[in-house]
Protein backbone atom coordinates (compact mmCIF):
# COMPACT_ATOMS: atom_id res chain seq x y z
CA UNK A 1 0.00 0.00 0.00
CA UNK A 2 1.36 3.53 -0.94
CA UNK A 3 2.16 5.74 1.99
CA UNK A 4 0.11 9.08 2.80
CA UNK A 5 2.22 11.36 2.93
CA UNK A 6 1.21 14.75 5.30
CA UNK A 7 3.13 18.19 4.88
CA UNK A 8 4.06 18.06 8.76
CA UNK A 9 6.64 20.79 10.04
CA UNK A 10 9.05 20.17 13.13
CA UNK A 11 10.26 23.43 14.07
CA UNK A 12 11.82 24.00 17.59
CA UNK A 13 9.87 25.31 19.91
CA UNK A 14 12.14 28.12 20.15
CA UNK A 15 11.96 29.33 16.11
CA UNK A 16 9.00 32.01 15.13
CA UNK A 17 7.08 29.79 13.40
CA UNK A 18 6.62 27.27 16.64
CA UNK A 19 5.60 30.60 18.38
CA UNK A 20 3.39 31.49 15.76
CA UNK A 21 1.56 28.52 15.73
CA UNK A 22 0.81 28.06 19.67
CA UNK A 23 -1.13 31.48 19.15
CA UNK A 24 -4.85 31.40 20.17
CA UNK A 25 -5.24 32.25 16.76
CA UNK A 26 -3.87 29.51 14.94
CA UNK A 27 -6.19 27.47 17.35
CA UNK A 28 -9.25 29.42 16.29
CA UNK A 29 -7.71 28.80 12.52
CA UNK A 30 -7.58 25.02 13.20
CA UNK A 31 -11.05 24.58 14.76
CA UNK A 32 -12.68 26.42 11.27
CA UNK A 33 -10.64 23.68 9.31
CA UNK A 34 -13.50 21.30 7.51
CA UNK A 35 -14.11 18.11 9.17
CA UNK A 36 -13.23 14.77 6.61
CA UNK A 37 -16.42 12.89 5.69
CA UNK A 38 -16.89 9.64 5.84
CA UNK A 39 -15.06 7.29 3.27
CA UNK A 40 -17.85 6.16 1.09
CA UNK A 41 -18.46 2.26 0.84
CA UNK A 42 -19.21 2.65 -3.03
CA UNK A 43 -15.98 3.81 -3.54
CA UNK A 44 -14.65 0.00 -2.23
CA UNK A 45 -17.22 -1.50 -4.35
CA UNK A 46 -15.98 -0.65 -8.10
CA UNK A 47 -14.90 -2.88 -10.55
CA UNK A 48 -11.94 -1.13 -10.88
CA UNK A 49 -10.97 -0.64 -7.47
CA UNK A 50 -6.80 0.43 -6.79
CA UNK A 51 -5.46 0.66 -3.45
CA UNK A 52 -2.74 2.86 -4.28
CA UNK A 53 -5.13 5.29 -6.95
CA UNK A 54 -7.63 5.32 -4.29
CA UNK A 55 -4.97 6.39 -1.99
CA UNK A 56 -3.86 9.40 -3.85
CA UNK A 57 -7.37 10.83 -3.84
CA UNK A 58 -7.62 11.67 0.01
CA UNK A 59 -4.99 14.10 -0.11
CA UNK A 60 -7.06 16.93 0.95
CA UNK A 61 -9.08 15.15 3.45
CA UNK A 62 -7.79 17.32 6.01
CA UNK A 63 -6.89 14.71 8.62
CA UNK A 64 -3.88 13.23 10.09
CA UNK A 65 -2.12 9.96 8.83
CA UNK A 66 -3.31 8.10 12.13
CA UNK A 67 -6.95 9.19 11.72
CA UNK A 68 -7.32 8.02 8.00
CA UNK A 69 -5.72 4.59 9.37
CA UNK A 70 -7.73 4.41 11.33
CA UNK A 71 -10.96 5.21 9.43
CA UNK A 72 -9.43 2.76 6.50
CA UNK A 73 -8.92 -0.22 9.18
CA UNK A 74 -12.87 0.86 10.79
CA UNK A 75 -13.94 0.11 6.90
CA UNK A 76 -12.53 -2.95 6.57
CA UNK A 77 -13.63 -4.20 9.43
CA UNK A 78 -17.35 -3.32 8.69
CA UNK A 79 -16.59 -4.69 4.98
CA UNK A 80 -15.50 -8.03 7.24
CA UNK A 81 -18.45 -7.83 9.07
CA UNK A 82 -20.75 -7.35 6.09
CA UNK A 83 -18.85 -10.70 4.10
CA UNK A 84 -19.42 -12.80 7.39
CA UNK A 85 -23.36 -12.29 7.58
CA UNK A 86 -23.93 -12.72 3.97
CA UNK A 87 -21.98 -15.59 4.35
CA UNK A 88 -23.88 -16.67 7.37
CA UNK A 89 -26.61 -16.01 5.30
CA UNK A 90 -26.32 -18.26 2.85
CA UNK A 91 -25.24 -21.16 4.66
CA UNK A 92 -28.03 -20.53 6.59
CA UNK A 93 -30.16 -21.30 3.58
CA UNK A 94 -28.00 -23.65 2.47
CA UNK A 95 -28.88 -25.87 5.91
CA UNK A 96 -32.83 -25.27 5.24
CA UNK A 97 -32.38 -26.38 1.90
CA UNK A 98 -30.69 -29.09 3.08
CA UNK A 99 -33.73 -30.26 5.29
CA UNK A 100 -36.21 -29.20 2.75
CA UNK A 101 -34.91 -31.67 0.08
CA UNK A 102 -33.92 -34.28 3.56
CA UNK A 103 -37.97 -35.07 3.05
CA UNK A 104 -37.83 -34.91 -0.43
CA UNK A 105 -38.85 -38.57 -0.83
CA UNK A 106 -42.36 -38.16 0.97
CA UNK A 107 -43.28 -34.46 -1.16
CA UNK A 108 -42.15 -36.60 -4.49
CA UNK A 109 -44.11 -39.49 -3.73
CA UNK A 110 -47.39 -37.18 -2.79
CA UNK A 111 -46.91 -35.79 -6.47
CA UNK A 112 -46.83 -38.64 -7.41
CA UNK A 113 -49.92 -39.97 -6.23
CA UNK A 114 -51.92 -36.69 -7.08
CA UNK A 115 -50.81 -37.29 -10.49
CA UNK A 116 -52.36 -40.93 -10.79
CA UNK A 117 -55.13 -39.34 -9.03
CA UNK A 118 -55.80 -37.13 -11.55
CA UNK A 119 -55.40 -39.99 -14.36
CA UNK A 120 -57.31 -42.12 -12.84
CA UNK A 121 -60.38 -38.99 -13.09
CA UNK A 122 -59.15 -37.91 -16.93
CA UNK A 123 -59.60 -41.74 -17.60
CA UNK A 124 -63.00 -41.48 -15.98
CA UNK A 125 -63.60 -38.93 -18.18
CA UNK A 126 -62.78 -40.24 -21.05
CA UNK A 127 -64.81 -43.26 -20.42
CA UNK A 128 -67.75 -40.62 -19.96
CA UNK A 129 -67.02 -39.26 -23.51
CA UNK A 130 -66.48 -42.23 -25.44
CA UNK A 131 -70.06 -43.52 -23.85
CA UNK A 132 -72.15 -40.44 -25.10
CA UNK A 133 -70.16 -40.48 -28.38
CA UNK A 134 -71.12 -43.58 -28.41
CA UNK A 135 -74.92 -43.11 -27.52
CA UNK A 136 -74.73 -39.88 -29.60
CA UNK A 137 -73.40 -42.35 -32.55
CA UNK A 138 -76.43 -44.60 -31.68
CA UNK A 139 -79.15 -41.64 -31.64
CA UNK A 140 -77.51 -40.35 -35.10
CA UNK A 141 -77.88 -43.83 -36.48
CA UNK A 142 -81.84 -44.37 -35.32
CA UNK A 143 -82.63 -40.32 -36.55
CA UNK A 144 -81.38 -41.78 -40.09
CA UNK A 145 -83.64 -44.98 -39.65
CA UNK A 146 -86.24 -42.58 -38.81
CA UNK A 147 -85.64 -40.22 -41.76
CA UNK A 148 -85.31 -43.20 -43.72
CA UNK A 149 -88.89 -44.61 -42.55
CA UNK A 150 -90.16 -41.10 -42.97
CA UNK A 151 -88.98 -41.20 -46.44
CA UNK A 152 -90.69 -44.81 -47.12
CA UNK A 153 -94.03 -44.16 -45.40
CA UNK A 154 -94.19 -41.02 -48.01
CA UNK A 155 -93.35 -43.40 -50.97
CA UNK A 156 -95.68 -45.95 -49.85
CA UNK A 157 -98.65 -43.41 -49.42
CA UNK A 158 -97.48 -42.03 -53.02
CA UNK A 159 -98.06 -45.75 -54.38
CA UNK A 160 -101.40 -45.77 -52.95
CA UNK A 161 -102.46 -42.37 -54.18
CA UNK A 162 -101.49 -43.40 -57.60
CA UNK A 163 -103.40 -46.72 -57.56
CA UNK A 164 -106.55 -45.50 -56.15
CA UNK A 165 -106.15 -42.18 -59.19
CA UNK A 166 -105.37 -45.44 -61.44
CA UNK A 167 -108.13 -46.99 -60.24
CA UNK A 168 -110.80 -44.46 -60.60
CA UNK A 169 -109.39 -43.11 -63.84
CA UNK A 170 -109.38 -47.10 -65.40
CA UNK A 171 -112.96 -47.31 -63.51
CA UNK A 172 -112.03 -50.35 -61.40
CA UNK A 173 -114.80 -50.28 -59.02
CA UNK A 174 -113.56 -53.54 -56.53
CA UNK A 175 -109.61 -52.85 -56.25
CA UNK A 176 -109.80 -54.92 -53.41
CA UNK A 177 -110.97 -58.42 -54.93
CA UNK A 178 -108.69 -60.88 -55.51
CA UNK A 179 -106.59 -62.59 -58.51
CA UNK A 180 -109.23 -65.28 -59.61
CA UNK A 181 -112.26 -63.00 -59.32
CA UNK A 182 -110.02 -60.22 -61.56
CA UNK A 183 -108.88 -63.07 -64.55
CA UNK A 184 -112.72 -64.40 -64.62
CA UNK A 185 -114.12 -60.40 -65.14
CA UNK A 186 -111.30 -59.85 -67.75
CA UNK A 187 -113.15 -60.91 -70.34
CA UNK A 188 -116.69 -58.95 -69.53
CA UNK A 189 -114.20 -55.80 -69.34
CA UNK A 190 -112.54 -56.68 -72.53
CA UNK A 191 -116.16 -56.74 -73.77
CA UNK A 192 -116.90 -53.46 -72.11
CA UNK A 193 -114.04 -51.81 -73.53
CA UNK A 194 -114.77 -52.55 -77.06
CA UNK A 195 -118.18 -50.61 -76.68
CA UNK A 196 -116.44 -47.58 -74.88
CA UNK A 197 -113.95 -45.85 -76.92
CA UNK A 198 -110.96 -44.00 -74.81
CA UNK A 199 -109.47 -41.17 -75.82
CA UNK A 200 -105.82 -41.50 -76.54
CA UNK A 201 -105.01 -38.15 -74.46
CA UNK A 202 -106.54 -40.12 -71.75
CA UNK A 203 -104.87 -43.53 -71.84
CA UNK A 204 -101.59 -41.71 -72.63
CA UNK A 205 -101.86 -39.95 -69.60
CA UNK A 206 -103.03 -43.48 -67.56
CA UNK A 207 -99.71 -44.94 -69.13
CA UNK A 208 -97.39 -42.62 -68.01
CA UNK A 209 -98.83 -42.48 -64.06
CA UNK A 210 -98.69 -46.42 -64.35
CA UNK A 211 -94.74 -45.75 -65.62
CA UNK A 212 -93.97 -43.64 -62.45
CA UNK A 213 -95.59 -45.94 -60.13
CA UNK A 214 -93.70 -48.73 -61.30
CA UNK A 215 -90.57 -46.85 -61.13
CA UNK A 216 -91.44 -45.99 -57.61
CA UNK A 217 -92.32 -49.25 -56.08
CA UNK A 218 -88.60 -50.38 -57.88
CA UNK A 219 -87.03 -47.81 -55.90
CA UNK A 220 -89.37 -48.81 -52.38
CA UNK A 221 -88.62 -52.07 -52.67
CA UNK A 222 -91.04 -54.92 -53.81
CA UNK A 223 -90.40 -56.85 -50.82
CA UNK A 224 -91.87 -54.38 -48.55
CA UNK A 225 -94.71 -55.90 -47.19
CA UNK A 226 -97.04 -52.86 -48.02
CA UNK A 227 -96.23 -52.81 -51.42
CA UNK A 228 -96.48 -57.49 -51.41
CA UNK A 229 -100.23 -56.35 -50.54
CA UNK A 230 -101.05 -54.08 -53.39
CA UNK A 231 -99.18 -56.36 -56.01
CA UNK A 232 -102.60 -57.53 -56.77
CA UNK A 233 -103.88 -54.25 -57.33
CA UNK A 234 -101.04 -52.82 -59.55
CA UNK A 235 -101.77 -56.31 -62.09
CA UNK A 236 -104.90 -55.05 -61.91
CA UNK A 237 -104.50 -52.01 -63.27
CA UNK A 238 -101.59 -53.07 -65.96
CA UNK A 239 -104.39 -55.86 -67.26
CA UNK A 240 -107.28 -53.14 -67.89
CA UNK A 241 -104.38 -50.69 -68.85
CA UNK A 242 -103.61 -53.00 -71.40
CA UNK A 243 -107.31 -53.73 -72.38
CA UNK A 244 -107.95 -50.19 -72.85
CA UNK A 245 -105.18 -49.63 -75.15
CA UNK A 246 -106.06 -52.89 -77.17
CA UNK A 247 -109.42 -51.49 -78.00
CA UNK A 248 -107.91 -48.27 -79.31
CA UNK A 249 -105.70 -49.87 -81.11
CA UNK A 250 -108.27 -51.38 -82.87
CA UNK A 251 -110.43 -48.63 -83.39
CA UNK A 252 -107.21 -46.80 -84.64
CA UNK A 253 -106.87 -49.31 -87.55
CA UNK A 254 -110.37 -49.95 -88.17
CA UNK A 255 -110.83 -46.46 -88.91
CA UNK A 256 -107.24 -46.81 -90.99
CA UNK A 257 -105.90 -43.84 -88.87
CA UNK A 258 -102.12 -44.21 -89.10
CA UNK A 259 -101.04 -41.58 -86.32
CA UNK A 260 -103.24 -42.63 -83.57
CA UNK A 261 -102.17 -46.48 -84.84
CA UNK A 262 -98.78 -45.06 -83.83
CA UNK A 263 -99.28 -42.86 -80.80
CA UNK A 264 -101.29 -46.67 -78.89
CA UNK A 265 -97.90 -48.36 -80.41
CA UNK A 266 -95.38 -45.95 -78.45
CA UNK A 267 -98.18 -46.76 -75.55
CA UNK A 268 -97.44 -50.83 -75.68
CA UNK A 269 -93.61 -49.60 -75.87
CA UNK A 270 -93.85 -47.74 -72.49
CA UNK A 271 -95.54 -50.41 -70.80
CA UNK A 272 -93.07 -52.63 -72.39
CA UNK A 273 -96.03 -54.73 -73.67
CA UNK A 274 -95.08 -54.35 -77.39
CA UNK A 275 -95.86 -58.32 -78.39
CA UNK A 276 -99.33 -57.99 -77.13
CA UNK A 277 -99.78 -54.67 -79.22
CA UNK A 278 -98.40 -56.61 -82.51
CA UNK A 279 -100.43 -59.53 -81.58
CA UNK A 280 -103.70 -56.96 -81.33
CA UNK A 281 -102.71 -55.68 -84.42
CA UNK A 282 -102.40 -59.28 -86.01
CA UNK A 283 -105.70 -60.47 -84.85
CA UNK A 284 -107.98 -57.23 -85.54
């Protein structure tokens, strides 16, 4: 460490200036001398900190060489001081810490069993989800049953409006009989037919409905029971469908009348009847 050195004089008592100095007022002079402040702890504290710089800074502190030992040794010893509690500090901490993490073991292993716990109640959950997916799955799958039943019961009253419009249209007064009765009247409304002439607007018109209704009893399903019971009903109709056309095909070339020969022709077609119009045309 650099020395301080202090501008001290050591004149003999007996010179003028020893005399001059013991005056009252050089004592007065003295006393109005400023007092040194205290050496700042920041100044300890820098980075850059030199002894020996640091040192050459307190020239004009104003105090002797003993005093500014003895302020320099009072700062260490509070810098001391400070070191030893932060050190006592943190071993302080250091010791809790150490029994903190001495009952590690039992903390981990309640973690641990909060966290199966809580899988055990996601799994719970998820059980809970995949059931109403599943019964939401289920209630999808019987509205599209319904929709789809919906969708038949409209068909199947469709069929029925078409037969009984069939029906009354053809004038088939007993849609209800059965098979035999139907094949032993065929010829009484063969006969019938032959005496009342049909216009061809008409039977087109019949033909076309009887189309559609086949169409839509393909796309039902024949095997629906509903539709098993009106099979009857829809031979019905083809038979005196077919009778009515045979009549006005005969008409048509009895009177020699090429275009309505041809318009009950495309008829036969539709119905997919053709041999029995060629064999009506044969016989008349």
């Amino acid at each position: 460490m650099a020395t301080l050195h202090l501008d001290t004089a050591t004149d003999t008592p007996h010179s003028p200036t020893s005399h001059a100095r013991s005056s009252p007022s050089d004592s007065d002079n003295e006393d109005n001398l400023p007092y040194p402040g205290e050496l700042s702890r920041n100044d300890f504290l820098a980075d850059d900190f030199d002894s020996q710089t640091y040192l050459s800074t307190l020239r004009n502190r104003h105090q002797t060489l003993e005093d500014l030992r003895s302020d320099l040794r009072q700062r260490s010893q509070l810098l001391n001081q400070e070191l030893l509690d932060l050190v006592n500090n943190n071993y302080e901490e250091f010791l809790s810490l150490g029994a903190d993490l001495k009952g590690g073991e039992e903390k981990v292993e309640g973690v641990r069993v909060g966290l199966l716990g809580f899988e055990r109640e996601i799994e719970g959950i998820r059980k809970v989800v995949a059931e109403r997916a599943e019964q939401v799955g289920q209630l999808l799958g019987e509205r599209k049953e319904v929709r789809r039943d919906i969708m038949v019961g409209r068909g199947l009253l469709e069929v029925e409006r078409r037969l009984e419009e069939l029906e009354g249209s053809l004038g088939i007064k007993n849609a209800a009989q059965d098979a035999e009765s139907l094949a032993s009247d065929s010829d009484d409304e063969e006969e019938d037919a032959e005496v009342e002439a049909f216009p061809i607007r008409k039977s087109k018109a019949q033909t076309e409905q009887f189309v559609l209704l086949n169409k839509l009893v393909t796309r039902l399903g024949p095997e629906h029971p509903f539709l098993q019971a009106q099979q009857s009903r829809i031979e019905h109709v083809h038979r005196t469908l077919l009778s009515s056309l045979a009549t006005l095909l005969r008409q048509a070339k009895a009177a020699k009348d090429q275009d309505a020969t041809l318009a009950v022709v495309r008829l036969h077609v539709l119905l997919d009847a053709e041999q029995d119009g060629a064999k009506t045309l044969q016989s008349g």
